[in-house]
C-alpha atoms as a PDB file:
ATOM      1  CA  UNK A   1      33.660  58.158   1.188  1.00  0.00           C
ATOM      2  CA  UNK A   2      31.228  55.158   0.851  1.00  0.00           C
ATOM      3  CA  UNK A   3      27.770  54.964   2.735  1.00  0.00           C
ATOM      4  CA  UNK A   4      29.107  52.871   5.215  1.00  0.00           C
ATOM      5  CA  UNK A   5      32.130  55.187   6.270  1.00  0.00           C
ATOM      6  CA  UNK A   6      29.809  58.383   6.436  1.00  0.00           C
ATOM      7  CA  UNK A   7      27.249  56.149   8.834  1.00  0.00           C
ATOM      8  CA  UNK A   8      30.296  55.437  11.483  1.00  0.00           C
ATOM      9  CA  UNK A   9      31.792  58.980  11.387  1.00  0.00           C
ATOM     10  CA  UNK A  10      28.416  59.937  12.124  1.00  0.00           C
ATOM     11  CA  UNK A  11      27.862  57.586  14.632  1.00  0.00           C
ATOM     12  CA  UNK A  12      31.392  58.816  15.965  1.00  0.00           C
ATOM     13  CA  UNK A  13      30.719  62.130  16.226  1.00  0.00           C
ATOM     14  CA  UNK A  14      27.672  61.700  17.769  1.00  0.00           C
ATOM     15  CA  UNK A  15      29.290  59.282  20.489  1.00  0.00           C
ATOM     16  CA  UNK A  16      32.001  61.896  21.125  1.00  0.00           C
ATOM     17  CA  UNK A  17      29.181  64.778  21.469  1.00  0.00           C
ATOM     18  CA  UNK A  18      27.422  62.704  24.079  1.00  0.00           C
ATOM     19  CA  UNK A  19      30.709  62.098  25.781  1.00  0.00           C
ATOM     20  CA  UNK A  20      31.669  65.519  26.258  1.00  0.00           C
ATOM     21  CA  UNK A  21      28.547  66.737  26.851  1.00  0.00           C
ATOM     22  CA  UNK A  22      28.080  64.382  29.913  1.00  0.00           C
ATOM     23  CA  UNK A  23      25.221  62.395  27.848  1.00  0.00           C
ATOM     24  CA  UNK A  24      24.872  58.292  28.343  1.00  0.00           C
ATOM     25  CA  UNK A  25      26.347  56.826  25.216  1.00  0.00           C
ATOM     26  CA  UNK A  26      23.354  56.622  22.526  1.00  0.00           C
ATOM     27  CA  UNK A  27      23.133  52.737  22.001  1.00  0.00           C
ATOM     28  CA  UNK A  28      22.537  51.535  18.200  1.00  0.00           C
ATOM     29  CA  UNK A  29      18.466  50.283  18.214  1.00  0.00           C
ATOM     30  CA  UNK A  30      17.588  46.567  18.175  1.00  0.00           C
ATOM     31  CA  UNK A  31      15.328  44.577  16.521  1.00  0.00           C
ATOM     32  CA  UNK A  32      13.253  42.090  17.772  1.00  0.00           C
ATOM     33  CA  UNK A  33      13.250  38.903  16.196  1.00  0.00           C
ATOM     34  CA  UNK A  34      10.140  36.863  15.166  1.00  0.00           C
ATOM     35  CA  UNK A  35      10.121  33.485  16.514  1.00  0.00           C
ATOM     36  CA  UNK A  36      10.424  30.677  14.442  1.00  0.00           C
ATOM     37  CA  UNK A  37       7.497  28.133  14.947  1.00  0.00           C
ATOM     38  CA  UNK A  38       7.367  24.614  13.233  1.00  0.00           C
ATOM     39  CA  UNK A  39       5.116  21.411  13.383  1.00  0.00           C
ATOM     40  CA  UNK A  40       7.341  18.882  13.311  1.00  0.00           C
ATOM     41  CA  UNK A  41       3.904  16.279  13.241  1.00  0.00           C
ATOM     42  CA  UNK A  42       1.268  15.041  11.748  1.00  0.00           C
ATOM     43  CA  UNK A  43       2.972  15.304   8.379  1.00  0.00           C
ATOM     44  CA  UNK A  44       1.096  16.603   5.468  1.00  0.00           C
ATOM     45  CA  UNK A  45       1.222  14.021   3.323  1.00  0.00           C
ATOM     46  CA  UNK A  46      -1.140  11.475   5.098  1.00  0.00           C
ATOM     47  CA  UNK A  47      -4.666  12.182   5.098  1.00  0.00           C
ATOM     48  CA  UNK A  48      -6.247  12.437   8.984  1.00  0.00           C
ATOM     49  CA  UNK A  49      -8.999   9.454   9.880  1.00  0.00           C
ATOM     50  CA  UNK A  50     -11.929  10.716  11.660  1.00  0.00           C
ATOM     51  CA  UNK A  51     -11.757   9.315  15.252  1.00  0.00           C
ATOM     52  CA  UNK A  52      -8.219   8.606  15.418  1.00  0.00           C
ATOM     53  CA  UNK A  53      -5.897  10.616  17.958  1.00  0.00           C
ATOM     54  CA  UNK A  54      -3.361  12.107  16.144  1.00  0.00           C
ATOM     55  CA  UNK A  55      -0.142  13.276  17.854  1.00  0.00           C
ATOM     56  CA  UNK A  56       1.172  16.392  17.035  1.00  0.00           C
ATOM     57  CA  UNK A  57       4.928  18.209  17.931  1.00  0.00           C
ATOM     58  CA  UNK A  58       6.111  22.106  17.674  1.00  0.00           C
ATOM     59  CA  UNK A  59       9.244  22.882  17.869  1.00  0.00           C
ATOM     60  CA  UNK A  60      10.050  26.832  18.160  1.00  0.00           C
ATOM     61  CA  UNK A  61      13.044  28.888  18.118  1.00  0.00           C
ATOM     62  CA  UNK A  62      13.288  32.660  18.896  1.00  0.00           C
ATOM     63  CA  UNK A  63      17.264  34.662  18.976  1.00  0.00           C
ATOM     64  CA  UNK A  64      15.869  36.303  22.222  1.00  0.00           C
ATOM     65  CA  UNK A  65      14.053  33.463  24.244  1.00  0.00           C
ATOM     66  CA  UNK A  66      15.614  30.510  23.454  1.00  0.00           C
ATOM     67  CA  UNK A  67      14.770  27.437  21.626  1.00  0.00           C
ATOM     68  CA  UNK A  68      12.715  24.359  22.876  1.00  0.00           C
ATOM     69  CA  UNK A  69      15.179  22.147  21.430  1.00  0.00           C
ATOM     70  CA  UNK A  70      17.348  22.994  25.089  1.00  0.00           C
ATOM     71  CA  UNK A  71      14.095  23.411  27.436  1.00  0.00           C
ATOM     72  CA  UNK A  72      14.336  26.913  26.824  1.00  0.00           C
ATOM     73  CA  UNK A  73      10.825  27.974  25.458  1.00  0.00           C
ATOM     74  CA  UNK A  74       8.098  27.793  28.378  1.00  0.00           C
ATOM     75  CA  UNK A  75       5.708  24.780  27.225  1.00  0.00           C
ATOM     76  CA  UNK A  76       2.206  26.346  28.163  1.00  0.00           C
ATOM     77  CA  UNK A  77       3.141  29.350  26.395  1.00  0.00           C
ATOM     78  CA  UNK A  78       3.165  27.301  23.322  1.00  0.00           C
ATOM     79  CA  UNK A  79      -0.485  27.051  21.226  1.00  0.00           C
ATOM     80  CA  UNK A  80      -1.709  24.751  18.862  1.00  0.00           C
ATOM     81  CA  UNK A  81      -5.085  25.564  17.164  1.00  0.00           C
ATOM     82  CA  UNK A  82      -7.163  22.897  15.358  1.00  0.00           C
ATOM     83  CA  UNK A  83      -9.951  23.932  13.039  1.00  0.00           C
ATOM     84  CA  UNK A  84     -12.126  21.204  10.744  1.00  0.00           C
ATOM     85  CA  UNK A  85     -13.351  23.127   7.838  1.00  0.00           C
ATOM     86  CA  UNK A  86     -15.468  21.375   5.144  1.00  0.00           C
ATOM     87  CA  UNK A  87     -13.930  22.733   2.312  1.00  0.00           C
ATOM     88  CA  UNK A  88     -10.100  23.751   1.860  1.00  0.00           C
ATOM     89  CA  UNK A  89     -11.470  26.817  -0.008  1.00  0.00           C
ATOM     90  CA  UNK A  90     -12.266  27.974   2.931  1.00  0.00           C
ATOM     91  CA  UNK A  91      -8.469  28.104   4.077  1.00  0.00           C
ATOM     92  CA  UNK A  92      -7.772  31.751   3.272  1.00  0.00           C
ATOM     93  CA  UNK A  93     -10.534  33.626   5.135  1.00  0.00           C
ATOM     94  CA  UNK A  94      -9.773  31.283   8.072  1.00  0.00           C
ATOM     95  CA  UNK A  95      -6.603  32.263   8.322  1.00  0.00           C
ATOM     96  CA  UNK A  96      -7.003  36.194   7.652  1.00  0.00           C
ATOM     97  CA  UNK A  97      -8.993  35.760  11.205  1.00  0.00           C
ATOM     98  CA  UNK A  98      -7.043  33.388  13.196  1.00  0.00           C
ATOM     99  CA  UNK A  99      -4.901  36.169  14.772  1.00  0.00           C
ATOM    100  CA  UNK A 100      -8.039  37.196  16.473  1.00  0.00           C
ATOM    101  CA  UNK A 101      -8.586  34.166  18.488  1.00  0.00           C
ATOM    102  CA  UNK A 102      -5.015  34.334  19.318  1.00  0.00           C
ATOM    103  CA  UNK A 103      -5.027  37.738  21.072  1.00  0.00           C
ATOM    104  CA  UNK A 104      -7.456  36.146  23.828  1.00  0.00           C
ATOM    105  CA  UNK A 105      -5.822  32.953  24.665  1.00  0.00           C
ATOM    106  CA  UNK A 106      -2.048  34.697  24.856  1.00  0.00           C
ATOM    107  CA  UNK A 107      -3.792  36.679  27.108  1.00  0.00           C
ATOM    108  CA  UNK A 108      -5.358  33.812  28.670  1.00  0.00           C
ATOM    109  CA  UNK A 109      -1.989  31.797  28.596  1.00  0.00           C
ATOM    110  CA  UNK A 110      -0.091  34.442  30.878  1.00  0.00           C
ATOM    111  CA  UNK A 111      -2.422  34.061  33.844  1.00  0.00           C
ATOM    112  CA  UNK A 112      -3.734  31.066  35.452  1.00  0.00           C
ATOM    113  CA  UNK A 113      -6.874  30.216  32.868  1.00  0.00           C
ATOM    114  CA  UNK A 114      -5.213  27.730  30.541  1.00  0.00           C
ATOM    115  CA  UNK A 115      -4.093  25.953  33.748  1.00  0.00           C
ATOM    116  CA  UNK A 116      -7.531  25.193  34.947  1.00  0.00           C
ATOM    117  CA  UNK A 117      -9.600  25.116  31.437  1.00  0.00           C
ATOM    118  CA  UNK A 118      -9.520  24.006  28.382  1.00  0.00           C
ATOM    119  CA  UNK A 119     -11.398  24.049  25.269  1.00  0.00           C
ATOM    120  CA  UNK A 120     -14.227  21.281  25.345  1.00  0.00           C
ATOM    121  CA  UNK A 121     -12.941  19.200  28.226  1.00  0.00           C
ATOM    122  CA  UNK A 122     -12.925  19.236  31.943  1.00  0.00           C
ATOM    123  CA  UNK A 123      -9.450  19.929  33.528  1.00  0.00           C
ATOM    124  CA  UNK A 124      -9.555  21.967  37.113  1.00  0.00           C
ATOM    125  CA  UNK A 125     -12.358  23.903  36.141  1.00  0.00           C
ATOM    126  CA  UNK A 126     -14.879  23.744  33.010  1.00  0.00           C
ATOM    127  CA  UNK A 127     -14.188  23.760  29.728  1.00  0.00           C
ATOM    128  CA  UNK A 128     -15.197  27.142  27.909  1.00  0.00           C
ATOM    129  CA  UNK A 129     -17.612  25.849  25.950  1.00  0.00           C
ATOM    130  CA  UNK A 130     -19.711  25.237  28.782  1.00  0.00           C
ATOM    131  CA  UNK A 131     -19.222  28.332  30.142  1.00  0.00           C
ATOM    132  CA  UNK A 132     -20.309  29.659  27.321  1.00  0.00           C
ATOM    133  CA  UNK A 133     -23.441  27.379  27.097  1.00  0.00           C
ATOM    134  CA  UNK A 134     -24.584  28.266  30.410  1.00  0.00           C
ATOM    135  CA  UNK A 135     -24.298  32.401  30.292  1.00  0.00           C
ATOM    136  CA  UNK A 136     -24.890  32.971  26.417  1.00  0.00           C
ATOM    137  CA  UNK A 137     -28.705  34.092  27.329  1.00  0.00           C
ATOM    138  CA  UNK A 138     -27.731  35.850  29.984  1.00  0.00           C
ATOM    139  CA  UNK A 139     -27.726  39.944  29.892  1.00  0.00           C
ATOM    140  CA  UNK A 140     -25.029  40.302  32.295  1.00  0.00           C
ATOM    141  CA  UNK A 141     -22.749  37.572  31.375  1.00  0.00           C
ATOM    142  CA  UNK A 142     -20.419  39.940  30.075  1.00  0.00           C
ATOM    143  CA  UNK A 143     -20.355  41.943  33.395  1.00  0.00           C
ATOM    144  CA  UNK A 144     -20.603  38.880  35.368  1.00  0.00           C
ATOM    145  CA  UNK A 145     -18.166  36.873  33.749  1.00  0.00           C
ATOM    146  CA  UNK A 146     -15.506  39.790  33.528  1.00  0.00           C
ATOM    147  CA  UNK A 147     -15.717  40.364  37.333  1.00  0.00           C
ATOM    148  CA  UNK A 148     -15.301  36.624  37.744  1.00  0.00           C
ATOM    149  CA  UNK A 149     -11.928  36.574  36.158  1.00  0.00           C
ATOM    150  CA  UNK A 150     -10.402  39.699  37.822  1.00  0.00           C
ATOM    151  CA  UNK A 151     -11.576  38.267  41.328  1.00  0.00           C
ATOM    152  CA  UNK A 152     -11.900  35.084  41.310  1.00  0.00           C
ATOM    153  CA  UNK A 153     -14.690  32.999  43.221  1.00  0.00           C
ATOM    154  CA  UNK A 154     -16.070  29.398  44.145  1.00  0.00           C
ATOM    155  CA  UNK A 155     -19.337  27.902  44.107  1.00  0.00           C
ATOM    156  CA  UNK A 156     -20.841  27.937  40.696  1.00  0.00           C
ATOM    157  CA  UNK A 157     -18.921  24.833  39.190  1.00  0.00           C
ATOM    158  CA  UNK A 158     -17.969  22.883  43.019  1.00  0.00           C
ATOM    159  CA  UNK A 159     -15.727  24.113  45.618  1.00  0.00           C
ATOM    160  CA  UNK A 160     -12.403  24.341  43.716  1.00  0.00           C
ATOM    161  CA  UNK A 161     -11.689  28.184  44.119  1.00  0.00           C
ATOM    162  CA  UNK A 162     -10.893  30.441  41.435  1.00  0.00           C
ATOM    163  CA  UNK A 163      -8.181  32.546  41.622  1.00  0.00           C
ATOM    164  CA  UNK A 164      -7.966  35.785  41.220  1.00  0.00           C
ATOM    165  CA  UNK A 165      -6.332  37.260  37.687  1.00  0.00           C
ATOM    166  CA  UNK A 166      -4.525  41.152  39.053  1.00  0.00           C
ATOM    167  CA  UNK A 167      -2.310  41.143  36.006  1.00  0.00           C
ATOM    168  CA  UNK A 168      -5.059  40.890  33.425  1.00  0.00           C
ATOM    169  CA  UNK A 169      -5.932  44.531  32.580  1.00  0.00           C
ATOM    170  CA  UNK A 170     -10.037  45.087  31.597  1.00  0.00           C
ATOM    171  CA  UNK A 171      -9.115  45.713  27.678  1.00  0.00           C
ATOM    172  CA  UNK A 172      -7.850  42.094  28.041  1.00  0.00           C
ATOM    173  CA  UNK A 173     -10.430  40.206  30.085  1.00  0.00           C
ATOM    174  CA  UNK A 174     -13.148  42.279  27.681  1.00  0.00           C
ATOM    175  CA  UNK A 175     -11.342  40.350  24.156  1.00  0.00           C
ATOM    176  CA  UNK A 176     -11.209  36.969  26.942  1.00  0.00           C
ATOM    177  CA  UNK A 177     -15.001  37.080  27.756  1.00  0.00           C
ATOM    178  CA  UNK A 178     -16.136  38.034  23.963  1.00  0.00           C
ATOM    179  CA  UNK A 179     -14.020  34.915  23.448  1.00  0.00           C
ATOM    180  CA  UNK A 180     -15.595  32.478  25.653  1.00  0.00           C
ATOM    181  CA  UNK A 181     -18.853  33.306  25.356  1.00  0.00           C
ATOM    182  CA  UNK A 182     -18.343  32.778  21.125  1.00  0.00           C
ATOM    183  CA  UNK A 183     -17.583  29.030  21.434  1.00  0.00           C
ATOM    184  CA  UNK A 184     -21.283  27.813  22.439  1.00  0.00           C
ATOM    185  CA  UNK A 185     -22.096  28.064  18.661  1.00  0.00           C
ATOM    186  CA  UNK A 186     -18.498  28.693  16.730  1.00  0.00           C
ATOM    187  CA  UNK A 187     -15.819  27.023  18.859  1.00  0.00           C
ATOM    188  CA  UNK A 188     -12.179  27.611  18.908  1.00  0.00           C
ATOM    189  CA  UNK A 189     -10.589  24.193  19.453  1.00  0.00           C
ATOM    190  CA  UNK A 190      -6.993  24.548  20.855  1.00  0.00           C
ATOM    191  CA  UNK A 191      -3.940  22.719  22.889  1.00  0.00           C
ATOM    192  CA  UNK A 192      -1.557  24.139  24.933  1.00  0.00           C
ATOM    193  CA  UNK A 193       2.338  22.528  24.859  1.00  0.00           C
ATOM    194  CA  UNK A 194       4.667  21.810  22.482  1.00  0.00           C
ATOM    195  CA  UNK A 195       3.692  17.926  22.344  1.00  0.00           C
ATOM    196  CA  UNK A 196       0.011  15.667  22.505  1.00  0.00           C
ATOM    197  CA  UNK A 197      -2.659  14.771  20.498  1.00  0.00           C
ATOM    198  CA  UNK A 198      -5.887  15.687  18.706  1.00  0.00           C
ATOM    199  CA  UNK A 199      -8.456  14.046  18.036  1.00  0.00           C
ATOM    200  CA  UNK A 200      -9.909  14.334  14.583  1.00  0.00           C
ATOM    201  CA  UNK A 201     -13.868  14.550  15.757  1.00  0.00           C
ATOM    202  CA  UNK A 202     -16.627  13.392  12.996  1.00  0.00           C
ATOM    203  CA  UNK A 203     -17.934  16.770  11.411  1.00  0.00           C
ATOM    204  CA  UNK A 204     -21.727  18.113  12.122  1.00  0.00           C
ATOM    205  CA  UNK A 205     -21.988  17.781   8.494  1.00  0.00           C
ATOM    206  CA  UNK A 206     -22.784  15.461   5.641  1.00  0.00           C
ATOM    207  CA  UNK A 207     -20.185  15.417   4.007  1.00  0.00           C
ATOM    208  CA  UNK A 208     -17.086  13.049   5.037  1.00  0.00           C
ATOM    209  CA  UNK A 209     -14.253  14.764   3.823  1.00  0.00           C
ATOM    210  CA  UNK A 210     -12.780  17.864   4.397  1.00  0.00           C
ATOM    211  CA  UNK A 211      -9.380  19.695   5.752  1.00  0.00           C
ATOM    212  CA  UNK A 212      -7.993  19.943   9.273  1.00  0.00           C
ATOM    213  CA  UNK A 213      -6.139  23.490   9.803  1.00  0.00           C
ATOM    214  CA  UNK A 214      -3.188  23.086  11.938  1.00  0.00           C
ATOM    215  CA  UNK A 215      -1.746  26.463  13.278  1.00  0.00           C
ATOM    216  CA  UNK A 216       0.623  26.786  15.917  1.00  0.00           C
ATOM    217  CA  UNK A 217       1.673  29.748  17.762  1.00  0.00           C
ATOM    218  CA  UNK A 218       4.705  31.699  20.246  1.00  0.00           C
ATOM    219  CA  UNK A 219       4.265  34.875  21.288  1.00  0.00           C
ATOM    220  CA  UNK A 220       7.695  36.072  22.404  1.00  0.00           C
ATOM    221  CA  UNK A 221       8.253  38.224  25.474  1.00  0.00           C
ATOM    222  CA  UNK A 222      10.199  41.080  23.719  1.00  0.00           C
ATOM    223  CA  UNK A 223      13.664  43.063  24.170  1.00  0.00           C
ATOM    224  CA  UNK A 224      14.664  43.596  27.945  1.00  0.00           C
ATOM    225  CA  UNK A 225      14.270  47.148  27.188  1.00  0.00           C
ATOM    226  CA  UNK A 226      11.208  46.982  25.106  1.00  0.00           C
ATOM    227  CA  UNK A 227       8.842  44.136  26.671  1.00  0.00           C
ATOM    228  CA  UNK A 228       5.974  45.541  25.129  1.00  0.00           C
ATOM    229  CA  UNK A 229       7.498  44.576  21.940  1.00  0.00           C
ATOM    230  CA  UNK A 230       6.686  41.319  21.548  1.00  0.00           C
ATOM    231  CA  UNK A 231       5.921  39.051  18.220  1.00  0.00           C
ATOM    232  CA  UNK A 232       3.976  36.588  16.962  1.00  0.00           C
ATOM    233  CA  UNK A 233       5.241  33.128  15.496  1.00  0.00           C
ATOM    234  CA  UNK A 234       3.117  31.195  13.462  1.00  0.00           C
ATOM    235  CA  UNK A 235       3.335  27.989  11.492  1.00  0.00           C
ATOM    236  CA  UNK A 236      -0.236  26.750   9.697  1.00  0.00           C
ATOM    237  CA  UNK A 237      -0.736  23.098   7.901  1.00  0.00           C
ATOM    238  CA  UNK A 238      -3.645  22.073   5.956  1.00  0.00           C
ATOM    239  CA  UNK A 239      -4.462  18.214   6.206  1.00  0.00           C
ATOM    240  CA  UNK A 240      -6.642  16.455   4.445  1.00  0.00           C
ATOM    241  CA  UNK A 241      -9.211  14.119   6.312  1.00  0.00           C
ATOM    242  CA  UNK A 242     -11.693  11.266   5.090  1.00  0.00           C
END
């Protein structure tokens, strides 16, 4: 009997136990798939300009979501991430630690945040890296801040009210406000949607050359019957800039 023939007579029997025995019918396990991210553009070959807004497209794919290609994939869940570094030797550390930035802003991209703010410009709200200007000397910015997400205010940036953020538990608003209050002095430049453009911003540095890392990012949302399940697809491109 081959391995494959002992498998389904054991799978048989066991079916047939559970039958009898008044049992639900034990259901094989199933994977879940990793979603297939892509950057369709800026190409890789051509070198970035500083100052010049470059458009950029994802496309992304996952067996259990969808794919964009048929409006299928949610376009703020989508995240590009866009990091000038002034030497491409510096490519391999930056990516052993991007997965850490991405933990917050998934977090982030599930509740209303991303709506309202965005990385270094003002949308509803202010951008977070003047939020994280304003409370970085502050002893209880942490406290402060935290509280501020889960309940939501008005008054400290105009009259446009916060709202309140139920669903974001307090292990995830603690990785959000460590976050935030990191890009006065190392920021995190990102975009949310599968289509726009960046702009490729003249380095604090003396040198004129360097690489642009490109990384985009879907988290999925899981089986049905596992949501907590979910995984992480990433594409990264290195471009050259002068």
């Amino acid at each position: 009997m081959t391995y494959m023939q002992n498998r389904l007579v054991q799978f048989l029997v066991i079916y047939l136990l559970s039958m009898i025995c008044g049992m639900a019918p034990i259901q094989a396990q199933v994977e879940n798939n990793t979603p297939i991210v892509k950057i369709i553009q800026p190409k890789t070959s051509k070198p970035l300009k500083w100052n010049t807004l470059i458009p950029y497209s994802i496309t992304v794919n996952d067996v259990e979501d969808g794919n964009s290609a048929y409006e299928e994939i949610t376009d703020w869940e989508v995240l590009l991430i866009a990091k000038y570094l002034k030497d491409s030797s510096l490519v391999k550390d930056y990516l052993a630690r991007i997965k850490l930035d991405l933990v917050p802003l998934f977090a982030m991209s599930k509740s209303t945040c991303l709506t309202c703010h965005a990385a270094s410009s003002k949308l509803i709200g202010p951008s977070f890296d003047l939020i994280a200007k304003r409370y970085r000397e502050n002893d209880r910015a942490k406290t402060y801040l935290t509280e501020k997400i889960i309940s939501g205010g008005t008054g400290i940036w105009g009259e446009v009210k916060m709202p309140p953020n139920p669903d974001l538990n307090k292990a995830e608003v603690a990785l959000i406000v460590d976050w935030i209050l990191k890009q006065a002095d190392n920021p995190t430049p990102f975009y949310v949607g599968m289509e726009g453009a960046i702009r490729a911003q003249k380095a604090q540095t003396n040198s004129d050359i360097g690489v642009y890392v490109l990384t985009a990012a879907y988290k999925d949302h899981g089986l049905t019957s596992a949501p907590k399940n979910q995984k992480l697809g990433l594409q990264t491109i290195t471009l050259k800039i002068r």
